[in-house]
PDB file of N, CA and C in Angstrom:
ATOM      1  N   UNK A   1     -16.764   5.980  20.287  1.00  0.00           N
ATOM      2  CA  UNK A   1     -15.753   4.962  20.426  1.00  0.00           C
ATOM      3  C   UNK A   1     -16.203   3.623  19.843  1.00  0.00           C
ATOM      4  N   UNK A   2     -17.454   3.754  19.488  1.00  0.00           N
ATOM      5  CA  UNK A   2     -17.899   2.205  18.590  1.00  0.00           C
ATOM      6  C   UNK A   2     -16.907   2.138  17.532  1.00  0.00           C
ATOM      7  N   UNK A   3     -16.497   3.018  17.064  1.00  0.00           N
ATOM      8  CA  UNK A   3     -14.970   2.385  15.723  1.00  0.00           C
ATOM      9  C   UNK A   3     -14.075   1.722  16.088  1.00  0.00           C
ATOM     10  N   UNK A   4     -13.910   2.309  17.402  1.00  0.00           N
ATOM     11  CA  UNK A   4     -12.752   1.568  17.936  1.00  0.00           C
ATOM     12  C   UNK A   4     -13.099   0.250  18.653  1.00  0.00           C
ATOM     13  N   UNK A   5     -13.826   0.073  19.015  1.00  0.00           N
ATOM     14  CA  UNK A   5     -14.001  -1.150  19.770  1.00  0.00           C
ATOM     15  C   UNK A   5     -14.343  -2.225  18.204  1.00  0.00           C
ATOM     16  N   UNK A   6     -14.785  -1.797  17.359  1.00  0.00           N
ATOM     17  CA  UNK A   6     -14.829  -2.578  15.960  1.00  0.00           C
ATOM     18  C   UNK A   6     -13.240  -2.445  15.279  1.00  0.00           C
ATOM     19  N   UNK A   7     -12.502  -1.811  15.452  1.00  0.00           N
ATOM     20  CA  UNK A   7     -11.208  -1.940  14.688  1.00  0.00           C
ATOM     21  C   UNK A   7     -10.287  -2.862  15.758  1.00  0.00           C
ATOM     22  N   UNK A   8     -10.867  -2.846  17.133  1.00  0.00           N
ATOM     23  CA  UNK A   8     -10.480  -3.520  18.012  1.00  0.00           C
ATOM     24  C   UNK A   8     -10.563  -5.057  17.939  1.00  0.00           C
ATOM     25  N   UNK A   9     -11.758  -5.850  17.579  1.00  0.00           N
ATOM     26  CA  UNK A   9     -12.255  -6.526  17.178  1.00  0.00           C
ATOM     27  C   UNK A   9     -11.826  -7.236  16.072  1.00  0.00           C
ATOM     28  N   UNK A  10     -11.478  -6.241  14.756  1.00  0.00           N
ATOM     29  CA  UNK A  10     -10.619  -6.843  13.484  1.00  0.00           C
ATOM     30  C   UNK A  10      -9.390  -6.802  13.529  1.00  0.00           C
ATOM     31  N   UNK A  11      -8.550  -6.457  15.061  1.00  0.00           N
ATOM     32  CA  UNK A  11      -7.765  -6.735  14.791  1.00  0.00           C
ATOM     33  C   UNK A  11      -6.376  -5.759  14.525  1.00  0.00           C
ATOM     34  N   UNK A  12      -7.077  -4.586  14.864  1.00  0.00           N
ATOM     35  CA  UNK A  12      -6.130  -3.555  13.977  1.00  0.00           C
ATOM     36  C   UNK A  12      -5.264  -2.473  15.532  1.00  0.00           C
ATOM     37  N   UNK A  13      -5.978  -2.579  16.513  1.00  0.00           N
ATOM     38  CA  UNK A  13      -5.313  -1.930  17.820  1.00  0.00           C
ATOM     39  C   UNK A  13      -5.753  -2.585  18.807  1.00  0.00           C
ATOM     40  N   UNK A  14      -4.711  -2.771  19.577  1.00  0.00           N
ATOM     41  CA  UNK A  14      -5.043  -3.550  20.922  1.00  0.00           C
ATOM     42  C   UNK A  14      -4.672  -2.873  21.908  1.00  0.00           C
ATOM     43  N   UNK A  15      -5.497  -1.855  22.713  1.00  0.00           N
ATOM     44  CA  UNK A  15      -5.310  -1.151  23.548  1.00  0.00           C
ATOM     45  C   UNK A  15      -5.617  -2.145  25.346  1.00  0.00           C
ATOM     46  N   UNK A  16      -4.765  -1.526  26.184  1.00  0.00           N
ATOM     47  CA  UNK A  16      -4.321  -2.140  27.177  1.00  0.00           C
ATOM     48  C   UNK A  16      -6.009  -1.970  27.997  1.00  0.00           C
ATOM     49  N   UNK A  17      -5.913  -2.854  29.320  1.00  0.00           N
ATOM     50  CA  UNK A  17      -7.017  -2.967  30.143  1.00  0.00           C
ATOM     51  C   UNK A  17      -6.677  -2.270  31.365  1.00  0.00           C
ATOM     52  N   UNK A  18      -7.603  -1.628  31.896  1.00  0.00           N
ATOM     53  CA  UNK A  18      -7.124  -0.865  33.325  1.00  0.00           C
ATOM     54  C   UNK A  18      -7.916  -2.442  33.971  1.00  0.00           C
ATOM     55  N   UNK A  19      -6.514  -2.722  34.706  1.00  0.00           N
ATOM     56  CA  UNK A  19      -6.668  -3.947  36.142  1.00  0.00           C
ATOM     57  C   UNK A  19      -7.773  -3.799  36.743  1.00  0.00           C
ATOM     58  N   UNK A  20      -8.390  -2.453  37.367  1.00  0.00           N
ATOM     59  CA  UNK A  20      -9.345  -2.422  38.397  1.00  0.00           C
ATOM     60  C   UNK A  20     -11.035  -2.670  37.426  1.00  0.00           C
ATOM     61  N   UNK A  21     -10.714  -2.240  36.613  1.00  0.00           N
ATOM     62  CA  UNK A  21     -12.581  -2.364  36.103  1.00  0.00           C
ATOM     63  C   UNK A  21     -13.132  -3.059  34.555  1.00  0.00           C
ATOM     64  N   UNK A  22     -11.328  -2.831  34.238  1.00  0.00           N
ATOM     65  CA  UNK A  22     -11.278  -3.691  33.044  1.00  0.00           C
ATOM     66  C   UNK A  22     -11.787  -2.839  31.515  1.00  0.00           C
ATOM     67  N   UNK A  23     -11.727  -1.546  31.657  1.00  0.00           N
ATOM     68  CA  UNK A  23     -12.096  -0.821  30.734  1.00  0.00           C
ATOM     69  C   UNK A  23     -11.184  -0.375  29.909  1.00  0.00           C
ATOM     70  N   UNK A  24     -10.894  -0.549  28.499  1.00  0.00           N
ATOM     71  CA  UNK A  24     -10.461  -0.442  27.772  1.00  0.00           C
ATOM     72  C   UNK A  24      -9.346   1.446  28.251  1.00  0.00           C
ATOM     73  N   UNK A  25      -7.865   1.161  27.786  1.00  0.00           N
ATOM     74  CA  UNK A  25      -7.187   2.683  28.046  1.00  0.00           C
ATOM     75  C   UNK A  25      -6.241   2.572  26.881  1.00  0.00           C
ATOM     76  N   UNK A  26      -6.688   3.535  26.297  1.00  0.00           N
ATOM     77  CA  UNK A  26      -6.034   4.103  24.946  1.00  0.00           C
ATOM     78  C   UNK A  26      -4.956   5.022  25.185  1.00  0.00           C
ATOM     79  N   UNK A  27      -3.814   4.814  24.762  1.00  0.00           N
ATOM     80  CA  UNK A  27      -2.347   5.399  24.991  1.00  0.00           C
ATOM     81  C   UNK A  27      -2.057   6.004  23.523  1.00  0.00           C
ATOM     82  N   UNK A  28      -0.942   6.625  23.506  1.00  0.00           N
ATOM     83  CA  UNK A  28      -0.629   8.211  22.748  1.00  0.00           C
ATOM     84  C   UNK A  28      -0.997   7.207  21.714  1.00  0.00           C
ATOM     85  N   UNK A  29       0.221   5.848  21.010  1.00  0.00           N
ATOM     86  CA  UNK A  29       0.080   5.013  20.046  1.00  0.00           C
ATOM     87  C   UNK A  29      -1.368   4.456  19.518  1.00  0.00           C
ATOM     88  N   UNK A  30      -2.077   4.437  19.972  1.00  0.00           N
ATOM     89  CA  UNK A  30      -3.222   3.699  20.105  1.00  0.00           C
ATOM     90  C   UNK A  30      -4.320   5.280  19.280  1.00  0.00           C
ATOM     91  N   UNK A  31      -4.078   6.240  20.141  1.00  0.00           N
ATOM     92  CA  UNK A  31      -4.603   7.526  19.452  1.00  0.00           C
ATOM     93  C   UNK A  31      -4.046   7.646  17.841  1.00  0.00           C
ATOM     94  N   UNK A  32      -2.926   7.534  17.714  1.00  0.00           N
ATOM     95  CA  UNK A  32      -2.103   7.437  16.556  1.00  0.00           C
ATOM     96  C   UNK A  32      -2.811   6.923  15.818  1.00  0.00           C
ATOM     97  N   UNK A  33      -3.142   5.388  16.413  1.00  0.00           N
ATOM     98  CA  UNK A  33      -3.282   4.435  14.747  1.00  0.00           C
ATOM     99  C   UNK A  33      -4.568   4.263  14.621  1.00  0.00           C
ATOM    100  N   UNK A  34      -5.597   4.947  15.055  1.00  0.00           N
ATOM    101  CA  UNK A  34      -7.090   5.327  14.921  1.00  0.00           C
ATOM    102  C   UNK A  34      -6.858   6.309  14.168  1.00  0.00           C
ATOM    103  N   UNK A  35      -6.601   7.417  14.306  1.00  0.00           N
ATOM    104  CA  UNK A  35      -6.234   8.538  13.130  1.00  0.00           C
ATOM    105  C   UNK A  35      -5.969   7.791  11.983  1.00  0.00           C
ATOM    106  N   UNK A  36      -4.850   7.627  11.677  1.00  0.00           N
ATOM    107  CA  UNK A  36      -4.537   6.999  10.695  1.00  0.00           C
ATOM    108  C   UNK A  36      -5.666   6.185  10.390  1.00  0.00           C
ATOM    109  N   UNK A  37      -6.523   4.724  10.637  1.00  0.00           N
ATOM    110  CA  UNK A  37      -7.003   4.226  10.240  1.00  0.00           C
ATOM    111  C   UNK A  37      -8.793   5.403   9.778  1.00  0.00           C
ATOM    112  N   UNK A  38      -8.960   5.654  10.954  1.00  0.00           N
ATOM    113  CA  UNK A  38      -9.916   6.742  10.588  1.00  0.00           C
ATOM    114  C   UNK A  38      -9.496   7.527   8.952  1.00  0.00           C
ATOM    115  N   UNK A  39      -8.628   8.281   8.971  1.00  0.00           N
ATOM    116  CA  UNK A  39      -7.790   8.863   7.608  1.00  0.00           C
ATOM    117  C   UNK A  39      -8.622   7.762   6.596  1.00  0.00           C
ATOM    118  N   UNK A  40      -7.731   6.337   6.627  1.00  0.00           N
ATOM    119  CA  UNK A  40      -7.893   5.703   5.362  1.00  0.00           C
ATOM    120  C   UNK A  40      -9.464   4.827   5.115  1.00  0.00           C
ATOM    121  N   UNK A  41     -10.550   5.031   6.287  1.00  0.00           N
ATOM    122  CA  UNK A  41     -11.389   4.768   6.153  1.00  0.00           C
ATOM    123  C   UNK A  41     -12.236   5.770   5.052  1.00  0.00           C
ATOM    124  N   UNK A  42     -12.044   7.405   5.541  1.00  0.00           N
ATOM    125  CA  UNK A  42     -12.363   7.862   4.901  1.00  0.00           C
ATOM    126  C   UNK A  42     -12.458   8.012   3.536  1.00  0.00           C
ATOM    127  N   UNK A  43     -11.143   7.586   2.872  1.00  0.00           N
ATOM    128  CA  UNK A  43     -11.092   7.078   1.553  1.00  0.00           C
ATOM    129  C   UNK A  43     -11.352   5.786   1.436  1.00  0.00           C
ATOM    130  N   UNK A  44     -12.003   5.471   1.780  1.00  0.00           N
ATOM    131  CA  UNK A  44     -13.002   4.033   1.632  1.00  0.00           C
ATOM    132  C   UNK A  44     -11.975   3.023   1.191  1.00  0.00           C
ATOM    133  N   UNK A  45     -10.521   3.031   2.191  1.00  0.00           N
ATOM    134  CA  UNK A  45      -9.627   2.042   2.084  1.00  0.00           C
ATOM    135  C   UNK A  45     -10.215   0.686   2.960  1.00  0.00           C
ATOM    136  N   UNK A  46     -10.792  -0.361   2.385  1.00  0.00           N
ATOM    137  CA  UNK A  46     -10.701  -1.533   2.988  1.00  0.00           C
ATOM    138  C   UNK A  46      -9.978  -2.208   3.912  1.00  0.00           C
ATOM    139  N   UNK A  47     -10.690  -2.814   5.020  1.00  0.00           N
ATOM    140  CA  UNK A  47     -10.537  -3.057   6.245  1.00  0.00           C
ATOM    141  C   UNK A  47      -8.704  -4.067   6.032  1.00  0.00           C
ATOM    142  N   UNK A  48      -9.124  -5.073   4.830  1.00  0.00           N
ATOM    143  CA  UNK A  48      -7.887  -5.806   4.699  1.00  0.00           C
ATOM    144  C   UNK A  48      -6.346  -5.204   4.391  1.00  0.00           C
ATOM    145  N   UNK A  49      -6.777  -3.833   3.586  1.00  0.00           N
ATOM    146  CA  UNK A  49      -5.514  -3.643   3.246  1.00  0.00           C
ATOM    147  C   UNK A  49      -4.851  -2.537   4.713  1.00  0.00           C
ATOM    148  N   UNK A  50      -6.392  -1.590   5.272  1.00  0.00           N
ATOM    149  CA  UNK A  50      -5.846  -1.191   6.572  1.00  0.00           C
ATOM    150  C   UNK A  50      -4.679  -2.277   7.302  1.00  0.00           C
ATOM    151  N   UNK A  51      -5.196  -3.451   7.452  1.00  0.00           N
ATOM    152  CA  UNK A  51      -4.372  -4.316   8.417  1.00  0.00           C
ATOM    153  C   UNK A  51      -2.560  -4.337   7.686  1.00  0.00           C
ATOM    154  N   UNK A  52      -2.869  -4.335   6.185  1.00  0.00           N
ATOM    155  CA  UNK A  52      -1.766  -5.060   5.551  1.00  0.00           C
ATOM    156  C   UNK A  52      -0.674  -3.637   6.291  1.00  0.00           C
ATOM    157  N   UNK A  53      -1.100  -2.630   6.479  1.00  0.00           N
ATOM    158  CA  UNK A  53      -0.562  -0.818   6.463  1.00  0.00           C
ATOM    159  C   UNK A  53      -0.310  -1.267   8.146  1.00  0.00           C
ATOM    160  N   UNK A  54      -1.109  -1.621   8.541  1.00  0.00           N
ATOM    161  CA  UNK A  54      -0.496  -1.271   9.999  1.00  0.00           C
ATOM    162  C   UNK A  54       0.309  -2.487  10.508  1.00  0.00           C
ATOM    163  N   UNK A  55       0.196  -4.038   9.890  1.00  0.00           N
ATOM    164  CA  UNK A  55       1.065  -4.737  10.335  1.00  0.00           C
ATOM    165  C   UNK A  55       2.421  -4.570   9.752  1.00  0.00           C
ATOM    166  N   UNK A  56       2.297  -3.704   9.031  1.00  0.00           N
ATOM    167  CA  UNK A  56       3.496  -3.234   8.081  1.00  0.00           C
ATOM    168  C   UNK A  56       4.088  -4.132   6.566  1.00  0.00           C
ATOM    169  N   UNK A  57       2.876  -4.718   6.164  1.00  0.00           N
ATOM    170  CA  UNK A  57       3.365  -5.707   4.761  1.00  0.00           C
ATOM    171  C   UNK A  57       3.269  -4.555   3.687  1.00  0.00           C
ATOM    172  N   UNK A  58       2.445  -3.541   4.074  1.00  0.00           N
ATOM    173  CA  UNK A  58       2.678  -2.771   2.723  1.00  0.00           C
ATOM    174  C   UNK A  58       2.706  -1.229   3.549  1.00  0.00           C
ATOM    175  N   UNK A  59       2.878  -0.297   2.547  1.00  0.00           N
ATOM    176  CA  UNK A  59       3.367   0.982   2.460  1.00  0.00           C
ATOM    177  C   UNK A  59       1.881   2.138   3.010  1.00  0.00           C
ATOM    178  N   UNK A  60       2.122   2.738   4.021  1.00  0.00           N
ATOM    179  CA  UNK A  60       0.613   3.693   4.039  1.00  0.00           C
ATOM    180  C   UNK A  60       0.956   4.371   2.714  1.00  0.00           C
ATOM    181  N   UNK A  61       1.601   5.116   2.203  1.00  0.00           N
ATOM    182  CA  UNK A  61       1.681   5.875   0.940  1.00  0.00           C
ATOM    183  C   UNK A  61       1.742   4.643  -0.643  1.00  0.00           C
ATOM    184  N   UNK A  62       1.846   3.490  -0.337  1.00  0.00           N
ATOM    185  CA  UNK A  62       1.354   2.850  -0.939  1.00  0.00           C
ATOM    186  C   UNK A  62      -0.074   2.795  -1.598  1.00  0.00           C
ATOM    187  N   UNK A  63      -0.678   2.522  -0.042  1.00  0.00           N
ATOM    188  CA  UNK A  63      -2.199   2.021   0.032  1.00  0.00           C
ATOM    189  C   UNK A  63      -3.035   3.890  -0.182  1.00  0.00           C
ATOM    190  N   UNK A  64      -2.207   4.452  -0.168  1.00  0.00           N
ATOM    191  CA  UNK A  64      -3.044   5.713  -0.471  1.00  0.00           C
ATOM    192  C   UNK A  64      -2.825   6.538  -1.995  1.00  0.00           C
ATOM    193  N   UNK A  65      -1.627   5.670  -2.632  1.00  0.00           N
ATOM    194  CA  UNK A  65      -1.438   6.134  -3.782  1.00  0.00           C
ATOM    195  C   UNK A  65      -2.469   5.393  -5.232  1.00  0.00           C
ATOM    196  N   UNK A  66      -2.667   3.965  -4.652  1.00  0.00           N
ATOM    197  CA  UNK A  66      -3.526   3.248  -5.243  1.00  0.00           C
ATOM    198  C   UNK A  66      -5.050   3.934  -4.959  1.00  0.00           C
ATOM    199  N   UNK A  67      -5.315   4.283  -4.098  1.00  0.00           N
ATOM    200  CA  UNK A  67      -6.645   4.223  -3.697  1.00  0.00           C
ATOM    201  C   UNK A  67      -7.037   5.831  -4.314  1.00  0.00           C
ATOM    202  N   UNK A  68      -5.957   6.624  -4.369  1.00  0.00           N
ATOM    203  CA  UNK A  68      -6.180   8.266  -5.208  1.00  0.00           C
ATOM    204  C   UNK A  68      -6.524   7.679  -6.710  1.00  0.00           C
ATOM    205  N   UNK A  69      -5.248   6.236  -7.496  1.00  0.00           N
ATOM    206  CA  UNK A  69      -5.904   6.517  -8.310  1.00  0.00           C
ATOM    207  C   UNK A  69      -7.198   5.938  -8.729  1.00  0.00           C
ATOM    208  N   UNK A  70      -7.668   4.844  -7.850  1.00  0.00           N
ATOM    209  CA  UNK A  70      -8.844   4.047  -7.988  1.00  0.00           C
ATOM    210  C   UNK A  70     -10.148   5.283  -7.344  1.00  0.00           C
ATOM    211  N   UNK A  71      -9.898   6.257  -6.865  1.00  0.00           N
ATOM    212  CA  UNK A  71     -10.976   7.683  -6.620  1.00  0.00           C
ATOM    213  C   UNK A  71     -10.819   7.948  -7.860  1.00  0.00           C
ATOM    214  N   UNK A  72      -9.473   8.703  -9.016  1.00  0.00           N
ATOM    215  CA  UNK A  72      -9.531   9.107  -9.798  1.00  0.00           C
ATOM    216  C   UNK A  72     -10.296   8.621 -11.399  1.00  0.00           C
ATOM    217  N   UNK A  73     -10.231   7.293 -10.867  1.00  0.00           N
ATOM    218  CA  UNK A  73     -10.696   6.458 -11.878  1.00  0.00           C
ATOM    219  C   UNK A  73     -12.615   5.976 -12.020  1.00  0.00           C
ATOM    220  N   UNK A  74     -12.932   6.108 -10.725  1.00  0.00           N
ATOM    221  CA  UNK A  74     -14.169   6.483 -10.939  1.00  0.00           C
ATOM    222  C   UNK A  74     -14.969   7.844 -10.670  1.00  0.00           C
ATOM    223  N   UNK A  75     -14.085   9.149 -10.336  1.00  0.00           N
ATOM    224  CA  UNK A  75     -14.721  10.084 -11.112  1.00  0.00           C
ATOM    225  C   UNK A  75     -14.432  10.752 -12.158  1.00  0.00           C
ATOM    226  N   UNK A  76     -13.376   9.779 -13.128  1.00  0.00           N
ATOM    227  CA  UNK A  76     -13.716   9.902 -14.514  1.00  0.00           C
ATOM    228  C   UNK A  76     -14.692   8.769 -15.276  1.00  0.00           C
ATOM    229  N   UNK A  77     -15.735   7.947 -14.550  1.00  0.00           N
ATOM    230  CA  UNK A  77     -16.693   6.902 -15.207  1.00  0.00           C
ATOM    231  C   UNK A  77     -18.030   7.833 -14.593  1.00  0.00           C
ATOM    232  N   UNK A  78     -17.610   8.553 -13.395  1.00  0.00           N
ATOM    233  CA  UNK A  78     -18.632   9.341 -13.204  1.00  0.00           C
ATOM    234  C   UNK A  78     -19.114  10.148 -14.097  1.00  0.00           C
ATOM    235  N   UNK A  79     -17.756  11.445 -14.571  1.00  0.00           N
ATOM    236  CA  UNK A  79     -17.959  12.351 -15.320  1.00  0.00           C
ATOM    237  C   UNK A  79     -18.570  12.068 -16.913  1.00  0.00           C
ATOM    238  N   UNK A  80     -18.126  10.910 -17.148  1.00  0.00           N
ATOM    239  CA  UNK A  80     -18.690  10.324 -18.483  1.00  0.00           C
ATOM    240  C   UNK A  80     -20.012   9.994 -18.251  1.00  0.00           C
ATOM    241  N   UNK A  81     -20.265   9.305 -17.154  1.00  0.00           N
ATOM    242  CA  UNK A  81     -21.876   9.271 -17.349  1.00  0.00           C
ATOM    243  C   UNK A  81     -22.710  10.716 -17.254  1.00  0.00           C
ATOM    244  N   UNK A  82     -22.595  11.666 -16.385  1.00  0.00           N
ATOM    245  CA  UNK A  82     -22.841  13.446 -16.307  1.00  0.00           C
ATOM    246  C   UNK A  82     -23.072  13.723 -17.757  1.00  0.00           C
ATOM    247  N   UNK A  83     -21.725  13.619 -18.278  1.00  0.00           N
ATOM    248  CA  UNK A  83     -21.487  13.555 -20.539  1.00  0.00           C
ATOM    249  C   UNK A  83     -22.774  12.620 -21.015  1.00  0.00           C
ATOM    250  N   UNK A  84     -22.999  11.556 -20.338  1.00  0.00           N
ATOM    251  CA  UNK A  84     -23.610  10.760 -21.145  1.00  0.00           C
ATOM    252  C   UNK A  84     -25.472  11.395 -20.620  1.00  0.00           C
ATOM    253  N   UNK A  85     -25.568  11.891 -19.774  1.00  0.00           N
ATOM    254  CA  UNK A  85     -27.012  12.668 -19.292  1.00  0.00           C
ATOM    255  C   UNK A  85     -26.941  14.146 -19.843  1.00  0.00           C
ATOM    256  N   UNK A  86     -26.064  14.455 -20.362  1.00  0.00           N
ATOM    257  CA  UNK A  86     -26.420  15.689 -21.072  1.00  0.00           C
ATOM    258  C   UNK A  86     -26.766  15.722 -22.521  1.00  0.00           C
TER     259      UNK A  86
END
C-alpha cells in the first residue's frame, strides 16, 4: 500500500478516514482509480499527466494513445541501435 499512500500524497485519490483510529478505508472507487493509475504507471505514464486523466482535463485513451506511440518510438531508436551493434 506504499503506492497508495504516495498517489495519496500527489494528489490523485483521497480515500476516506475510519473516525475511530483514523486509518485510511479504501472504497470500490478508490480500488478503481489505483488500477487504473497502477495500469498507466506501468507504461511509465507520468505522474502529471496521471492527474490531468483522473481530474478529467484529458482523455485516459488519450494519454495511452500518445504514450503507445512514444513506446513505439523508442523501440524503433532501440532497434536501430541492435542494427547499429551488428
Amino acid at each position: 500500500m506504499k503506492a497508495a499512500v504516495f498517489y495519496e500524497k500527489e494528489g490523485l485519490i483521497e480515500p476516506g478516514r475510519n473516525n475511530e483510529n483514523q486509518y485510511r478505508e479504501y472504497d470500490v472507487q478508490d480500488v478503481k482509480k489505483l488500477k487504473r493509475i497502477s495500469l498507466m504507471r506501468k507504461l511509465n505514464v507520468p505522474i502529471p499527466e496521471i492527474k490531468e486523466v483522473m481530474d478529467g482535463t484529458r482523455s485516459f485513451s488519450e494519454v495511452i494513445d500518445r504514450q503507445r506511440a512514444q513506446i513505439a518510438k523508442e523501440r524503433e531508436e532501440q532497434d536501430a541501435l541492435i542494427a547499429f551493434c551488428d
